[in-house]
Protein backbone atom coordinates (compact mmCIF):
# COMPACT_ATOMS: atom_id res chain seq x y z
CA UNK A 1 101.10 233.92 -147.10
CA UNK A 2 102.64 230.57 -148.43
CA UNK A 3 105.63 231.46 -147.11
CA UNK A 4 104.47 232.23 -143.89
CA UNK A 5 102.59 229.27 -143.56
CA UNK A 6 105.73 226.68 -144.83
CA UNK A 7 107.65 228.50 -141.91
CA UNK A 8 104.62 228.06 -139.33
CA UNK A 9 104.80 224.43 -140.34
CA UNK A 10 108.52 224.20 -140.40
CA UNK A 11 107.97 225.24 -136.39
CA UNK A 12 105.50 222.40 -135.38
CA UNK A 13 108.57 220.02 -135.41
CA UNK A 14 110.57 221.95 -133.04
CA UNK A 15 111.87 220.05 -130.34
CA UNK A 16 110.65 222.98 -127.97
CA UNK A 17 106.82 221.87 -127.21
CA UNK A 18 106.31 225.64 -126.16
CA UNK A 19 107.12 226.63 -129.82
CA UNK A 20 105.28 223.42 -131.42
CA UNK A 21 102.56 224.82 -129.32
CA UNK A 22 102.74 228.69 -130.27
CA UNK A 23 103.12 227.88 -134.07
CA UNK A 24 99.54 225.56 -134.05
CA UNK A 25 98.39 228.48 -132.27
CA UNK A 26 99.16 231.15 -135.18
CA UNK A 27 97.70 228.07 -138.12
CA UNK A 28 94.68 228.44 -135.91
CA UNK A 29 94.52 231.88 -136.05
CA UNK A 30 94.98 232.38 -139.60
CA UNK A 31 92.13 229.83 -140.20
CA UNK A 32 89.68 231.30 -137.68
CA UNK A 33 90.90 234.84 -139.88
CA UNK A 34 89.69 233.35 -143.06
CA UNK A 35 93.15 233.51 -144.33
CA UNK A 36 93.54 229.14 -144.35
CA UNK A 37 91.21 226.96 -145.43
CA UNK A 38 90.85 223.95 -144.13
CA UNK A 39 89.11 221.24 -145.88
CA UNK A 40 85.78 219.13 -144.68
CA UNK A 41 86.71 215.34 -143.41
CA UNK A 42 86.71 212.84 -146.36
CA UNK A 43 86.45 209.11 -146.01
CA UNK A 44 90.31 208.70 -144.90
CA UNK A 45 92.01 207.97 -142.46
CA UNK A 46 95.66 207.41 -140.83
CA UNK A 47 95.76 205.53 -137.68
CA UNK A 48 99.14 204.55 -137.81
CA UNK A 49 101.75 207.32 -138.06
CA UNK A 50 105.15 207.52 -136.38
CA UNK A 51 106.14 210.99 -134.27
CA UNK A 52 109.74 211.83 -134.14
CA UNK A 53 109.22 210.71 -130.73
CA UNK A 54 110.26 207.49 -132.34
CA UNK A 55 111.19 207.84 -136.24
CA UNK A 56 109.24 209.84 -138.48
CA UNK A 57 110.65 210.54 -141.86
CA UNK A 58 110.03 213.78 -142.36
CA UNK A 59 110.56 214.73 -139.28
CA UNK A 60 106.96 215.36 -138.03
CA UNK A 61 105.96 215.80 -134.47
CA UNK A 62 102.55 214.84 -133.10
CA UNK A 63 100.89 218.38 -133.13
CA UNK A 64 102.46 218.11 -137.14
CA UNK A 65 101.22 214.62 -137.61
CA UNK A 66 97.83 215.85 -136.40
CA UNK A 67 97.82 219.70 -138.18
CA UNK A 68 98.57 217.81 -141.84
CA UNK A 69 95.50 215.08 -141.61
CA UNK A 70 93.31 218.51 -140.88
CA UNK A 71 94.78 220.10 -143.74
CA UNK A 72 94.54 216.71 -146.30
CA UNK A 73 90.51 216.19 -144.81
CA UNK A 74 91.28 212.71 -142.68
CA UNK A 75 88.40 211.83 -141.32
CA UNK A 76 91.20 210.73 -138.33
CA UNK A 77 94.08 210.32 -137.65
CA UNK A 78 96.22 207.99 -135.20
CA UNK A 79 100.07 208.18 -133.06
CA UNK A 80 101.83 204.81 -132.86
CA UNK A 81 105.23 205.26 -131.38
CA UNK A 82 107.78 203.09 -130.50
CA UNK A 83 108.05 201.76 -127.05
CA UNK A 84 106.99 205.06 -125.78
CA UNK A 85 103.85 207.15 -124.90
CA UNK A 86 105.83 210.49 -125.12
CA UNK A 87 103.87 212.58 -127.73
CA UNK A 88 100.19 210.98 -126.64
CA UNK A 89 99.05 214.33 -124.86
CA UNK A 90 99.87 216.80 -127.26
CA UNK A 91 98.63 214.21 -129.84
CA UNK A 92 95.31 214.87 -128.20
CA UNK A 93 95.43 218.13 -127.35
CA UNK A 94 96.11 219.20 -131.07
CA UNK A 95 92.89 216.80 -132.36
CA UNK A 96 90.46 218.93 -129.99
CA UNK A 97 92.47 222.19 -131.10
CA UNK A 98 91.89 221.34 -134.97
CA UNK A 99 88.36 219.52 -134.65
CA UNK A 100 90.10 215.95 -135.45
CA UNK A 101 89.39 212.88 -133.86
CA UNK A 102 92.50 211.16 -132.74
CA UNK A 103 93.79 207.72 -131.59
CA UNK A 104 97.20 207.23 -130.13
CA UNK A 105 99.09 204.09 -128.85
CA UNK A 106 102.42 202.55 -129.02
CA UNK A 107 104.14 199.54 -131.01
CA UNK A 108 106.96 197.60 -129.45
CA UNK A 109 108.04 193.84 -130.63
CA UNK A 110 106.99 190.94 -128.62
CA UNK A 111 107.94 187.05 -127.88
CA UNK A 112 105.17 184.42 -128.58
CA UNK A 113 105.94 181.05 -127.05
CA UNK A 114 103.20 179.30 -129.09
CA UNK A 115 105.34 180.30 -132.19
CA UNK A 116 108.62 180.46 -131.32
CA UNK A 117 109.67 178.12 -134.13
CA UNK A 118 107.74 180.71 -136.81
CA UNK A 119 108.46 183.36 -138.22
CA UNK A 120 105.42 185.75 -137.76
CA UNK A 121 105.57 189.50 -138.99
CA UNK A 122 109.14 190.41 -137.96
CA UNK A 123 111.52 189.02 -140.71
CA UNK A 124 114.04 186.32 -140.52
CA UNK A 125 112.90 186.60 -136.29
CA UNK A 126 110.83 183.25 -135.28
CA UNK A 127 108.57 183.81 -132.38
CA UNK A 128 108.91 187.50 -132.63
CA UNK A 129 106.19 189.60 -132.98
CA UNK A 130 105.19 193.66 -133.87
CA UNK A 131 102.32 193.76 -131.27
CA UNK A 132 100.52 197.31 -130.05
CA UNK A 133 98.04 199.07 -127.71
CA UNK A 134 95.93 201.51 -128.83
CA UNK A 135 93.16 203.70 -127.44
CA UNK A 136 95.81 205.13 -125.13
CA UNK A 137 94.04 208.37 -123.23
CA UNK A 138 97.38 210.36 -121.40
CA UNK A 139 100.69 209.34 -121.29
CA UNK A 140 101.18 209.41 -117.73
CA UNK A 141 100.85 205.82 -116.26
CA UNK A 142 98.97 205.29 -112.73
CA UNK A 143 99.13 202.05 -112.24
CA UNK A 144 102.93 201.13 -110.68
CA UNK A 145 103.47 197.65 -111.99
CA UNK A 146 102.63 199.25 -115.44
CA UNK A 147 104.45 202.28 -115.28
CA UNK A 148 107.53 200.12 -114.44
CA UNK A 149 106.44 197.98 -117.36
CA UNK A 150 106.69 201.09 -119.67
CA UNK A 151 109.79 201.89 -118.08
CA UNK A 152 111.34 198.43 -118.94
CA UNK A 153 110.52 198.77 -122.37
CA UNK A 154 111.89 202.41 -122.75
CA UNK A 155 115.48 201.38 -120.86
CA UNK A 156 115.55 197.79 -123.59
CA UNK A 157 115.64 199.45 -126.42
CA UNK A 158 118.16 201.89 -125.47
CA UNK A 159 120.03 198.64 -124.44
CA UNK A 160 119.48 197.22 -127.47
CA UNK A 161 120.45 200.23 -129.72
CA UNK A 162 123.76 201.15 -127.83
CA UNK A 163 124.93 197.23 -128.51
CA UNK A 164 124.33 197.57 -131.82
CA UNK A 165 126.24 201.00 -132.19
CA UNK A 166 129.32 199.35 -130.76
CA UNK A 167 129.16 196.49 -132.85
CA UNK A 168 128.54 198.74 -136.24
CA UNK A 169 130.67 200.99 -135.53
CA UNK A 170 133.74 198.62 -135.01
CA UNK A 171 132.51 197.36 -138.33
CA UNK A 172 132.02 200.60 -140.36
CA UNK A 173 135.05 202.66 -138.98
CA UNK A 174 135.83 205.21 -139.57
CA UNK A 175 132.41 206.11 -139.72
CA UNK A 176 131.55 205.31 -136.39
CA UNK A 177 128.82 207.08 -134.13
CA UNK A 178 128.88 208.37 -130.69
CA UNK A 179 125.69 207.42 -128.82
CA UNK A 180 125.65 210.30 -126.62
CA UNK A 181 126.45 213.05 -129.12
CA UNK A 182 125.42 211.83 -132.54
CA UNK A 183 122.24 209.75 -131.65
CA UNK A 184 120.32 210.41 -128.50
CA UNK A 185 120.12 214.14 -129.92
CA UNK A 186 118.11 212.69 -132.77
CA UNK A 187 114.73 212.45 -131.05
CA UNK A 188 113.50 214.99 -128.61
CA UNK A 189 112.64 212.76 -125.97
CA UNK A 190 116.03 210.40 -126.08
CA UNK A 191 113.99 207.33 -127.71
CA UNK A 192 115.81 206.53 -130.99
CA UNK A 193 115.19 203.55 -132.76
CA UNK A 194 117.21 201.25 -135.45
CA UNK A 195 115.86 203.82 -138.21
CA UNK A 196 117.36 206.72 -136.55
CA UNK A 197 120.74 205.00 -136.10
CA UNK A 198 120.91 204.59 -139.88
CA UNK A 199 120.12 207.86 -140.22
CA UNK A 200 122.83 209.16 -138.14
CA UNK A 201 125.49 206.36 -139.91
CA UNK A 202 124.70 207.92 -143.44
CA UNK A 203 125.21 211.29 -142.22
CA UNK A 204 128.07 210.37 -140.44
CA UNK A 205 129.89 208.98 -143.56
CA UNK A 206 128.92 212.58 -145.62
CA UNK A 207 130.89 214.11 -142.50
CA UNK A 208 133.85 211.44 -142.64
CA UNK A 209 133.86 210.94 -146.80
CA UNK A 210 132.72 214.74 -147.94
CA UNK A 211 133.63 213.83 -151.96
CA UNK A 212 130.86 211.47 -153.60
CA UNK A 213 133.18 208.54 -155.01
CA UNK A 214 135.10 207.95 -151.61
CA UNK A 215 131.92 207.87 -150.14
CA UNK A 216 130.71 205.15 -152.53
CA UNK A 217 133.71 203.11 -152.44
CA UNK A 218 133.33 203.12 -148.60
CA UNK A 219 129.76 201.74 -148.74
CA UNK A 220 130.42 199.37 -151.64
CA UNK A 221 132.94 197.81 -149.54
CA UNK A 222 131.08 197.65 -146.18
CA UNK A 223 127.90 196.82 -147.77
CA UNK A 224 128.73 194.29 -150.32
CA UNK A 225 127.19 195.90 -153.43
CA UNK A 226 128.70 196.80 -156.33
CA UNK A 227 130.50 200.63 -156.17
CA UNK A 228 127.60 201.75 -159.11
CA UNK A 229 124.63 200.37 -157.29
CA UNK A 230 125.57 202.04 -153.75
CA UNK A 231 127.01 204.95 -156.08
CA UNK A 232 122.97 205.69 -157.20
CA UNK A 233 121.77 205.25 -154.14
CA UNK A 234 123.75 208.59 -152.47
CA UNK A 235 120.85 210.82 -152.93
CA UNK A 236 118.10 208.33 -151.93
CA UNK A 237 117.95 207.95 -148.37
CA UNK A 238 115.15 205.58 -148.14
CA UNK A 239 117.11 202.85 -149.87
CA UNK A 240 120.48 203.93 -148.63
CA UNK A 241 119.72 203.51 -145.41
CA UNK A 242 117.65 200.30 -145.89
CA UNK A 243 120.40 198.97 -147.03
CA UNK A 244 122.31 199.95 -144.32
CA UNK A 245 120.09 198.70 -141.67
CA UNK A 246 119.55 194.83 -144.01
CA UNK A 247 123.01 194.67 -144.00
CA UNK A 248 124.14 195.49 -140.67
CA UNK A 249 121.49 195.48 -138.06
CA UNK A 250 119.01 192.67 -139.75
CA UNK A 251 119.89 189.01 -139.54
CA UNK A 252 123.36 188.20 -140.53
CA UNK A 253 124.47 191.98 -140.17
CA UNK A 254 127.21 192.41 -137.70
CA UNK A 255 124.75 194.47 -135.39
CA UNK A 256 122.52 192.20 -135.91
CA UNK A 257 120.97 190.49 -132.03
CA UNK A 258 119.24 187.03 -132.26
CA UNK A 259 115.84 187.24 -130.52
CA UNK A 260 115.40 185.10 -127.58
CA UNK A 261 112.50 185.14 -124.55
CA UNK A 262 114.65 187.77 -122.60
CA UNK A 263 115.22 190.13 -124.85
CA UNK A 264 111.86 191.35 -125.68
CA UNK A 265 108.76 191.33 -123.32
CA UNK A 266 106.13 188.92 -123.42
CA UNK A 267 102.93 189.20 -125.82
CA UNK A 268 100.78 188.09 -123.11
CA UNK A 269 102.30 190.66 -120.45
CA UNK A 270 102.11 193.62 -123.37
CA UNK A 271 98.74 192.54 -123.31
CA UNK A 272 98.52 192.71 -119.49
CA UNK A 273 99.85 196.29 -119.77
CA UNK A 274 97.52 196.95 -122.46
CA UNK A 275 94.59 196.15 -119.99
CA UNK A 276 95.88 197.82 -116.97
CA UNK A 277 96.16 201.60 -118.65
CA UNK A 278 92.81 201.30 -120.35
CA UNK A 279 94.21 200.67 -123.93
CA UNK A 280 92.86 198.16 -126.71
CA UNK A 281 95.63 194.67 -127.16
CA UNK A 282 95.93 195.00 -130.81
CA UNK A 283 98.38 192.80 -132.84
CA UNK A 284 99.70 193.51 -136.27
CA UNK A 285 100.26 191.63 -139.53
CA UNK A 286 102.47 192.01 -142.43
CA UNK A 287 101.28 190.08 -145.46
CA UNK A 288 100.24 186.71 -144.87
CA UNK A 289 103.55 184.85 -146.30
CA UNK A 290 105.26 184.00 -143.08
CA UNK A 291 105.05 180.10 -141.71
CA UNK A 292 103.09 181.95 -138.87
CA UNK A 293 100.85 184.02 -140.63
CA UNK A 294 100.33 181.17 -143.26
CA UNK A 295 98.21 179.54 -140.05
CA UNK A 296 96.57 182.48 -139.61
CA UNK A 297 93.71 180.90 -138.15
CA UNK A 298 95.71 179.08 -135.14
CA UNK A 299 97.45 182.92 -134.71
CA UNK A 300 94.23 184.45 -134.37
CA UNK A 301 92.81 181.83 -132.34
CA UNK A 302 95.80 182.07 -129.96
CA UNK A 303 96.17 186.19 -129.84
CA UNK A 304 92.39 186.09 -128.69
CA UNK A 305 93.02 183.68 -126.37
CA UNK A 306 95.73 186.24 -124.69
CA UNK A 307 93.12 189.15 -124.84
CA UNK A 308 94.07 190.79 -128.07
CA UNK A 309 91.00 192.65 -129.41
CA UNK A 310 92.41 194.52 -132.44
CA UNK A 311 94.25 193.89 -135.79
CA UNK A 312 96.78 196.58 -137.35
CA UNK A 313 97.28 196.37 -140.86
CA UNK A 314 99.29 198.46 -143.47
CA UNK A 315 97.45 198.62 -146.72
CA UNK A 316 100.08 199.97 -148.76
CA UNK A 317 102.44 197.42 -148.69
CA UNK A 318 99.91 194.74 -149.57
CA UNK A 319 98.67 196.24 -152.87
CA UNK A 320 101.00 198.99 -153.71
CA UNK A 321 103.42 196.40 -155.30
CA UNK A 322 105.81 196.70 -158.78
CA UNK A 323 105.61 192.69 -159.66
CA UNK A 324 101.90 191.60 -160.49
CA UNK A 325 102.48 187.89 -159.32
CA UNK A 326 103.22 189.07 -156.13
CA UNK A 327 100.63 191.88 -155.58
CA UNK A 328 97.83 189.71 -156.72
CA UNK A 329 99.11 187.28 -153.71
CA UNK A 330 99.47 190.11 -151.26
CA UNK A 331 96.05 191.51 -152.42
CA UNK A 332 94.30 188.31 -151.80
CA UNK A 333 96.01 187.84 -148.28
CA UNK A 334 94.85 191.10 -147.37
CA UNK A 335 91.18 190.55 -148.67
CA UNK A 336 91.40 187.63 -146.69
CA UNK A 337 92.51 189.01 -143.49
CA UNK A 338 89.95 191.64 -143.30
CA UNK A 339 87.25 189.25 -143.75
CA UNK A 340 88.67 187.30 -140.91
CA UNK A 341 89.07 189.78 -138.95
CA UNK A 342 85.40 190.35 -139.39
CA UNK A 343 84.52 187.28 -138.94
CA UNK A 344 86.34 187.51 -135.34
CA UNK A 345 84.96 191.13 -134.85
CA UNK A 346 88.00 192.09 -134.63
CA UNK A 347 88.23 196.20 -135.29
CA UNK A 348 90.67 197.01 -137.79
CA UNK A 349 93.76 199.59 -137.46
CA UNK A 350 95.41 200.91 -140.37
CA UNK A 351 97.65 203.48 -141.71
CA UNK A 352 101.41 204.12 -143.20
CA UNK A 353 103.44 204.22 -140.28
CA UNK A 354 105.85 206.75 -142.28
CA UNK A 355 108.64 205.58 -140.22
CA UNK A 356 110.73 205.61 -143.96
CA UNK A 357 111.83 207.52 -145.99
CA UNK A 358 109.22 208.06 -148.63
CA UNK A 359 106.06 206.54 -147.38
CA UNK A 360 102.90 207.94 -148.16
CA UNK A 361 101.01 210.28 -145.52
CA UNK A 362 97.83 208.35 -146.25
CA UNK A 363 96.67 205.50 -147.89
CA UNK A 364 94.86 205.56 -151.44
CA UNK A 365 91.58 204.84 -150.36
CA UNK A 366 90.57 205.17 -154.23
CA UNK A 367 92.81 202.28 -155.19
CA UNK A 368 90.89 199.56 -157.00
CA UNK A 369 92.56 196.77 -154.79
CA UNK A 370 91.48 197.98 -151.60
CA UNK A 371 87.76 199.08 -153.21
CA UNK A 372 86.60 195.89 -151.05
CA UNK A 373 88.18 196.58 -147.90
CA UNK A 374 87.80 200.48 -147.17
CA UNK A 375 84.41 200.29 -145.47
CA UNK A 376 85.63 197.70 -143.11
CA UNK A 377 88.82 200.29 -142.49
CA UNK A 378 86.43 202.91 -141.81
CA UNK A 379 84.98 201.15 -138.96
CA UNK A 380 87.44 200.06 -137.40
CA UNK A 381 88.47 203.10 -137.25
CA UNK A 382 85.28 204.69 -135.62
CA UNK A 383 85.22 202.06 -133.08
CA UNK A 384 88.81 203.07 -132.03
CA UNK A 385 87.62 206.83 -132.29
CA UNK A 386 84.79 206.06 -130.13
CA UNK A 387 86.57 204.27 -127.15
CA UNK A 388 88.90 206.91 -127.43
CA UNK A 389 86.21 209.52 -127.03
CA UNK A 390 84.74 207.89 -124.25
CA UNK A 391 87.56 207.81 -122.47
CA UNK A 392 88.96 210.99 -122.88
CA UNK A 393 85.07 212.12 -121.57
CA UNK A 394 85.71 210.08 -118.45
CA UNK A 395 83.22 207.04 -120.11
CA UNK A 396 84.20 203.08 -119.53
CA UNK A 397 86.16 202.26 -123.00
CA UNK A 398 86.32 199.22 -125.27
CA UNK A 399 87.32 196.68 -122.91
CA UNK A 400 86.27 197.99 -119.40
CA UNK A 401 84.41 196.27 -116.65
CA UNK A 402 81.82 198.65 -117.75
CA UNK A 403 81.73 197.48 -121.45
CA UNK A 404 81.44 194.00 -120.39
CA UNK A 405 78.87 193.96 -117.89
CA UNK A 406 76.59 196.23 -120.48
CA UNK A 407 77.09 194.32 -124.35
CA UNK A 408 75.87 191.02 -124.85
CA UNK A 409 78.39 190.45 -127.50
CA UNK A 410 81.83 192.14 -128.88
CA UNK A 411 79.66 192.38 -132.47
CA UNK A 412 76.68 194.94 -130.49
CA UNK A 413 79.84 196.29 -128.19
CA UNK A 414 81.32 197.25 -132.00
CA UNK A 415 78.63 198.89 -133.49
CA UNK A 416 78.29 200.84 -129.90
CA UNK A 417 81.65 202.29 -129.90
CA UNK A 418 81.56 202.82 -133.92
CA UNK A 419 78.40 205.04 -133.57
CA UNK A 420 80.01 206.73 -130.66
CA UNK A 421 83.36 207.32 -133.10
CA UNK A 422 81.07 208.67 -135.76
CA UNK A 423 79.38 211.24 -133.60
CA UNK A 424 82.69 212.48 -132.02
CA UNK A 425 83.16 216.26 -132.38
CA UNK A 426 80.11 216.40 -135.21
């Protein structure tokens, strides 16, 4: 049976939706057989998990994103992809199918004028900004200045990734990779991002430098690390290729493409987008050490100015950290930012992303550091559940005409939506 089951799960990543589809459909059965258990929702959750619609690490697709939070008892689960809303409907057709509730959205990077001399959450890139919507319901678009919105930001980032293939691969030959052929086949949907190009780059040297020392002396040399370093690093593809990406896509690489107001879209009009499809402006922070999330009140005060309603967060790299100097920092910035966030009524997203290699599926809710800051996760996670649910039962959501005209104030609007999110599918 163990077998069976590794090779039903081996199918939900198929880039073939009919066969993703068929292999949830023979889990089910085995479960509604009695011959899979499936274990009762714990206080967990993942809101923030990469498809390979965009870059997942271990290759997951939504319907596997959503099929493994049943299995490991999240109480529910969320899709963030990049720049695209490609795996939203299966997303949420595979919650209702396992009894989960799910959230799904879309991340993208954003220009701030107010902080253009800052750096904010994107490093060594002032101005620049990871910024999301969530509470996404379908991932068809109606409305036709927002569809051509989506459109924009799908066509970018292939501009962006083919400029920096031809300037890494005139940099790395002979290891260089053919868009067409070696990358685009990489995600099912023909939305790679940076993570997949170093993906493709490390498997494209294996091809080019088959024996192990070559290899290394190849990397050593276009990386600038010593031969033994890169030599160690062969078999560990999370570091490997972050090194590969720091040291030729990230500032100072030869890939590497300075920000400026035309490459990426506007926060306020991802905002404007947000609105239009009925999702939830939600902006994301790292750790609290950049200039521009030093003054995190004046952010804050400026992203609810442009109609940003939500705050992503990833736990994990904010307490989960070797040197004790720097996690008790990170551990009080985070502490700090949740209470803000409270303050604001701000509902909080969080998760892993597991857009690396070797990220966690789910955070350690029992981790002493983040004993003070789970039950304000949880809800902000029901209230993103329950506009979500409202939505997908033809209800007004978070930040309709019909929310506003019926809550006094965002704090009652909150504990609305977070009863609604902890009723879902009960």
């Amino acid at each position: 049976m163990e077998k069976a089951v590794a090779e039903l799960q081996s199918r939900l990543d198929s880039f073939d939706r009919a066969e993703r589809d068929e292999a949830l459909a023979d889990l089910l059965a085995l479960v509604r057989r009695g011959q899979l258990a499936l274990p009762p929702a714990q206080p967990r959750v993942n809101l923030h998990a990469h498809s390979f619609f965009s870059y997942n690490a271990l290759g997951y697709s939504p319907t596997h994103i959503v099929w493994r939070a049943r299995q490991e008892g999240l109480r529910a689960v969320g899709l963030v992809d990049f720049d695209v809303f490609d795996g939203v409907d299966e997303f949420h057709r595979a919650g209702d199918l396992l009894g989960i509730p799910t959230v799904a959205g879309m991340e993208t990077r954003a220009y701030i004028p107010e902080f253009a001399a800052r750096e904010i959450n994107s490093p060594g890139e002032p101005g620049i900004a990871y910024h999301m919507v969530m509470g996404v319901a379908q991932s068809a678009i109606g409305d036709p200045w927002a569809r051509e919105f989506a459109a924009m930001l799908r066509q970018s980032a292939r501009r962006r990734n083919e400029s920096v293939v031809e300037r890494v691969n005139a940099y790395l030959d002979p290891v260089a990779l053919d868009y067409q052929e070696d990358v685009l086949p990489l995600s099912p949907s023909a939305t790679p991002t940076e993570r997949h190009l170093c993906a493709a780059y490390q498997r494209k040297a294996e091809a080019v430098f088959a024996d192990g020392e070559a290899r290394a002396r190849f990397w050593s040399d276009r990386l600038g690390a010593p031969k033994e370093k890169v030599a160690a690093l062969l078999d560990d593809s999370r570091e490997l290729q972050a090194l590969i990406r720091a040291k030729t896509m990230k500032q100072g690489g030869v890939g590497y493409q300075k920000p400026a107001p035309e490459t990426f879209p506007l926060m306020s009009d991802v905002n404007r987008f947000a609105l239009t499809i009925g999702g939830i402006p939600t902006a994301t922070w790292l750790d609290g050490t950049s200039p521009g999330e030093t003054d995190i009140e004046e952010l804050l005060d400026m992203l609810q100015r442009a109609e940003t309603a939500a705050l992503n967060i990833i736990p994990d790299r904010n307490w989960n950290i070797r040197d004790p100097k720097t996690r008790e920092v990170k551990v009080r910035n985070l502490r700090r930012i949740v209470e803000l966030a409270g303050s604001r009524h701000m509902p909080l997203c969080i998760g892993t992303e597991m857009n690396a290699p070797g990220l966690k599926f789910v955070d350690d809710f029992g981790a002493p550091e983040l004993a003070p800051v789970v039950e304000p996760f949880l809800r902000g996670a029901a209230v993103l559940v329950g506009h979500t649910a409202a939505v997908l039962a033809g209800e007004g959501g978070y930040l309709s005409a019909w929310a506003r005209a019926r809550f006094r104030s965002v704090a009652e609007k909150n504990a609305y939506f977070a009863r609604r999110g902890e009723s879902w599918r009960q």
